[in-house]
C-alpha atoms as a PDB file:
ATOM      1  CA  UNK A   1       2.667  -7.213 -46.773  1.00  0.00           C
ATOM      2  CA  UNK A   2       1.086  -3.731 -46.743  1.00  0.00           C
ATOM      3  CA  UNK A   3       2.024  -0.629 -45.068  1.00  0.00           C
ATOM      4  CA  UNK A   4      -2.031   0.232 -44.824  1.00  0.00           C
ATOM      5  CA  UNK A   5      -2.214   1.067 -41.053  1.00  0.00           C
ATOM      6  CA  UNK A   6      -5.831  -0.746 -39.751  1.00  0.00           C
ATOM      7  CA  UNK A   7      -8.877   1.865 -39.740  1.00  0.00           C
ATOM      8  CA  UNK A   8      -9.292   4.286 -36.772  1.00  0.00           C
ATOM      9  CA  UNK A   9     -11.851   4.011 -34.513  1.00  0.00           C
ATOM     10  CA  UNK A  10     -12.923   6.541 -33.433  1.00  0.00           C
ATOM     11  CA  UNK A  11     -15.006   5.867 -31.056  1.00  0.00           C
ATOM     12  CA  UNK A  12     -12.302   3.855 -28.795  1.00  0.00           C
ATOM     13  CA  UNK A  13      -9.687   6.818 -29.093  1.00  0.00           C
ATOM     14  CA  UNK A  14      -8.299   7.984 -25.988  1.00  0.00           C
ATOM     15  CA  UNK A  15      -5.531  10.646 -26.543  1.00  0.00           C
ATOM     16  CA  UNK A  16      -3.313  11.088 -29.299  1.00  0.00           C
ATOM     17  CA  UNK A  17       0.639   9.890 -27.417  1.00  0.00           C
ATOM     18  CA  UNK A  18       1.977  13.162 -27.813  1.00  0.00           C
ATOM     19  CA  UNK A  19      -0.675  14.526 -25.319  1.00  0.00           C
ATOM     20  CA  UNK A  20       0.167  12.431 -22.298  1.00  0.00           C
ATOM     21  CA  UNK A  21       3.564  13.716 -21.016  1.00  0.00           C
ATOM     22  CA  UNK A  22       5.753  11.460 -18.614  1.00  0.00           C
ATOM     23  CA  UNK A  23       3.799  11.208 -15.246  1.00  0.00           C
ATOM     24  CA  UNK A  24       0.259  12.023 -16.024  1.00  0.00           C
ATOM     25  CA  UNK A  25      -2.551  10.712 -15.715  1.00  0.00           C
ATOM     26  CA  UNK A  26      -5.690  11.438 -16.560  1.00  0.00           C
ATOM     27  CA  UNK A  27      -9.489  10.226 -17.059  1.00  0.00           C
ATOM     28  CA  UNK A  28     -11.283   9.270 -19.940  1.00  0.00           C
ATOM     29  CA  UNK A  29     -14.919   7.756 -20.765  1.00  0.00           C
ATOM     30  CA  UNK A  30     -15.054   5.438 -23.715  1.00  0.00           C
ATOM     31  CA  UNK A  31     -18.504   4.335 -24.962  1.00  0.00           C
ATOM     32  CA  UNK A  32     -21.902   5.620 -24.935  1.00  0.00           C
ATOM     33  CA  UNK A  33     -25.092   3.978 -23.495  1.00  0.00           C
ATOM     34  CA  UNK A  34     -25.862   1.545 -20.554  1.00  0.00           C
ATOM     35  CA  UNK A  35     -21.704   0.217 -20.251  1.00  0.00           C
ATOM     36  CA  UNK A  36     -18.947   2.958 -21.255  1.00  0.00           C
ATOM     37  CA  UNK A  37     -15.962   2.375 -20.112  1.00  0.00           C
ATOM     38  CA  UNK A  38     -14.493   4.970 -17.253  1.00  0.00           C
ATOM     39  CA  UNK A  39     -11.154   4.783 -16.899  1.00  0.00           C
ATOM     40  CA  UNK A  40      -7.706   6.429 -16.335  1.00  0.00           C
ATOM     41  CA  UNK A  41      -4.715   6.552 -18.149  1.00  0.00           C
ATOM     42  CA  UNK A  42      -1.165   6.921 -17.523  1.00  0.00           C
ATOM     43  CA  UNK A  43       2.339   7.281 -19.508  1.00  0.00           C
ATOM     44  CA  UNK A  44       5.323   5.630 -17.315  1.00  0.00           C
ATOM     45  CA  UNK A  45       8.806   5.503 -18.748  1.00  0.00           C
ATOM     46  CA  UNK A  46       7.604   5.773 -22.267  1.00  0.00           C
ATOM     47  CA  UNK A  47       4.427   2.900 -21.925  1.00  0.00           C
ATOM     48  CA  UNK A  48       1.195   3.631 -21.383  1.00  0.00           C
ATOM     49  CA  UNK A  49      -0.594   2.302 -18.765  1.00  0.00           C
ATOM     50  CA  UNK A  50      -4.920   1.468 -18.221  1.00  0.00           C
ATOM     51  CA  UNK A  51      -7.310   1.075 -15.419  1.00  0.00           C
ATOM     52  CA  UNK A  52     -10.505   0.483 -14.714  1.00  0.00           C
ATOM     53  CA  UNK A  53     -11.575   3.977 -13.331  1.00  0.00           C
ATOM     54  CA  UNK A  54     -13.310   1.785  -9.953  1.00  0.00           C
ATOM     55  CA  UNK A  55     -11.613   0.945  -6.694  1.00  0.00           C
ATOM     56  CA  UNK A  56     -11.713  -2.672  -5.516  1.00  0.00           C
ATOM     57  CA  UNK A  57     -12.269  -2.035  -2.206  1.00  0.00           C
ATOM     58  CA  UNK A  58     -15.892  -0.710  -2.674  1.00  0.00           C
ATOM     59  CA  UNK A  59     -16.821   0.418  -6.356  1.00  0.00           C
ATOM     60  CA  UNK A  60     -16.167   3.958  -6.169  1.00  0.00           C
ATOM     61  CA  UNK A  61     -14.323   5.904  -8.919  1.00  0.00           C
ATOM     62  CA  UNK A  62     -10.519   6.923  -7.478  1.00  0.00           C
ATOM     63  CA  UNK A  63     -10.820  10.466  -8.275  1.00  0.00           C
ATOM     64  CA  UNK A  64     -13.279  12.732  -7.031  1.00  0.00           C
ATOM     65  CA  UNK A  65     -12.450  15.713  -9.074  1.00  0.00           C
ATOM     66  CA  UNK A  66     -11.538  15.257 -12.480  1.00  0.00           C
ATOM     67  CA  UNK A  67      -7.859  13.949 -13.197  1.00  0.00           C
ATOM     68  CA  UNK A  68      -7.079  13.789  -9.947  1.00  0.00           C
ATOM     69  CA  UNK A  69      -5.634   9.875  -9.821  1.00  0.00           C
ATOM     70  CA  UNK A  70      -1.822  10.340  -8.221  1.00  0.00           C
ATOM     71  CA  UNK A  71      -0.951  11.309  -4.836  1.00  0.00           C
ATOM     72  CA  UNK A  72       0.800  15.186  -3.851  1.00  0.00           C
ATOM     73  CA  UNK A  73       3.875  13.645  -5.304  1.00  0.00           C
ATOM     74  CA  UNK A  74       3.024  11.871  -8.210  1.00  0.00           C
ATOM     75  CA  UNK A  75       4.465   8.479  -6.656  1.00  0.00           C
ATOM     76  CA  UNK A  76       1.128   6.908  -6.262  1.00  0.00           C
ATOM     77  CA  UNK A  77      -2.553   6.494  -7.627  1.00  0.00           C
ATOM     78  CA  UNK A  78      -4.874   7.143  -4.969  1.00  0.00           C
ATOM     79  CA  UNK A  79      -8.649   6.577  -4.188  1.00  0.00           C
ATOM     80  CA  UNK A  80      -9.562   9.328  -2.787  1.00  0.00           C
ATOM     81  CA  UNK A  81     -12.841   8.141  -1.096  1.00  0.00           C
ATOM     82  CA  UNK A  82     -10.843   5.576   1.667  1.00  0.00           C
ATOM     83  CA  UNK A  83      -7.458   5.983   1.178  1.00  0.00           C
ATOM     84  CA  UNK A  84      -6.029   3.439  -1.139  1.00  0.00           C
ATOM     85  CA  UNK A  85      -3.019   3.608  -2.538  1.00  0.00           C
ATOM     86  CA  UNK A  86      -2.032   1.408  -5.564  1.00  0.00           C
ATOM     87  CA  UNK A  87       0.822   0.899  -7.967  1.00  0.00           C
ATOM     88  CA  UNK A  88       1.197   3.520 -11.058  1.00  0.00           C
ATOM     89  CA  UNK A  89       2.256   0.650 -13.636  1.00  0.00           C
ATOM     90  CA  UNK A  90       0.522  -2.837 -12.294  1.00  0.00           C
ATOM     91  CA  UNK A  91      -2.393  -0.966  -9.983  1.00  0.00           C
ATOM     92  CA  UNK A  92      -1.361  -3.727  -6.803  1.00  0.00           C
ATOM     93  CA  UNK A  93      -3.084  -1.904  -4.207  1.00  0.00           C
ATOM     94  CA  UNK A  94      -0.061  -1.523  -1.687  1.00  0.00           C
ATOM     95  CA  UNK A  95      -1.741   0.291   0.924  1.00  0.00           C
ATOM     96  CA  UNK A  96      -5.359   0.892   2.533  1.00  0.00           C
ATOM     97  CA  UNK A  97      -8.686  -1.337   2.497  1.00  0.00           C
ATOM     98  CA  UNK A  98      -7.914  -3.740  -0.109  1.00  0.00           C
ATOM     99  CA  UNK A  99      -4.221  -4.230   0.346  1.00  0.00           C
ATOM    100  CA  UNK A 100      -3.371  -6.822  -2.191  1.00  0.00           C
ATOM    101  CA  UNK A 101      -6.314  -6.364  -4.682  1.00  0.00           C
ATOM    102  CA  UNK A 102      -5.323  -4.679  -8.134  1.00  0.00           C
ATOM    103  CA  UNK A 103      -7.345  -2.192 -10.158  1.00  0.00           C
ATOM    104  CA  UNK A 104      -8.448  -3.944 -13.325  1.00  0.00           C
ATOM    105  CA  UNK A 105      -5.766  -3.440 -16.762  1.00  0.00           C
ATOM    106  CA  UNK A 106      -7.264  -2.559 -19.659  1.00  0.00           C
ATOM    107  CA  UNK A 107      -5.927  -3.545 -23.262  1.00  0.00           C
ATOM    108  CA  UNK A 108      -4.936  -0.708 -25.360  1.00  0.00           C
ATOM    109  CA  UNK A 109      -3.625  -0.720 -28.856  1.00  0.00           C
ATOM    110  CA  UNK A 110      -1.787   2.150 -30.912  1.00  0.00           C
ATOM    111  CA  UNK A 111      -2.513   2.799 -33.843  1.00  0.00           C
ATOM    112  CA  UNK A 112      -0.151   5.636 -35.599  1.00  0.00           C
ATOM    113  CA  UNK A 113      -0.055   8.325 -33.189  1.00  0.00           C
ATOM    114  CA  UNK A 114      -3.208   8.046 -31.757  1.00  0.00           C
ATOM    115  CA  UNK A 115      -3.672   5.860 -28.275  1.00  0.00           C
ATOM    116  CA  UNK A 116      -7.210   3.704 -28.493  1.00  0.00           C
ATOM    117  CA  UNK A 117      -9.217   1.018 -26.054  1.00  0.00           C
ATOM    118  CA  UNK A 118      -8.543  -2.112 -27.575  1.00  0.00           C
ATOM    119  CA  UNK A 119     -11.519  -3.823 -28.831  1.00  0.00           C
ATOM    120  CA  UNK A 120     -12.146  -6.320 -26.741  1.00  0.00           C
ATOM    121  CA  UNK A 121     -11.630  -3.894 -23.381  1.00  0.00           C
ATOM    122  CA  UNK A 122     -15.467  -2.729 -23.298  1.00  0.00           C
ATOM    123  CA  UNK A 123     -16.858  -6.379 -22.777  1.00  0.00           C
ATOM    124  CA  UNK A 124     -14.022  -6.851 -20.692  1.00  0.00           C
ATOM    125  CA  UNK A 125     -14.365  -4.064 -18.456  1.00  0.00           C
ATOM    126  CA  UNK A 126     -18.515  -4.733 -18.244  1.00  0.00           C
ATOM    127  CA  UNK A 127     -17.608  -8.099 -17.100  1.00  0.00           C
END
């Protein structure tokens, strides 16, 4: 066995862990061109959690300024175009327009300190 740690790629980095404290969350872009990925990101009880930056109900983005995913207290994410509110750690939308829908996961990996897209998350999230 070897203690090489696998290469870093760059271009699915996110953060490095040390940058997302307890309870935020925050936005991120991964990918150039036609399909990059938009997305949010959030630490909970020491995981990290991924969306799909686009509400189920009709398309839109959740935030409307930048970083701005959880509601006044933090309990919630919230789409801020019709109201939804959804789970922080599965994204079940518990409340508003598509009660019951979830906002899509996405895979991420770790790879020393640094927080990455998995690699198979871009076709996934095109798909």
């Amino acid at each position: 066995m070897s203690d090489r740690q696998p290469e870093l790629d760059l271009a699915r980095v996110i953060c490095s862990a040390a940058e997302l404290r307890e309870g935020e969350c925050r936005g991120f872009t991964v990918g150039a061109g036609d399909w990059p990925v938009h997305g949010l990101i959030l630490r909970l009880k020491d995981r990290v959690h991924a969306f799909v930056n686009r509400c189920p109900h009709a398309g839109h983005p959740l935030n409307l300024r930048p970083h701005d995913f959880l509601t006044a207290d933090g309990a919630l994410l919230l789409c801020h175009s019709h109201g939804a509110l959804f789970d922080r750690e599965s994204g079940l939308c518990i409340a508003g327009p598509c009660a019951g829908a979830v906002l899509q996961p996405l895979p991420l990996e770790r790879i020393g300190e640094w927080v990455l897209l998995a690699a198979q998350a871009q076709a996934d999230a095109a798909g």
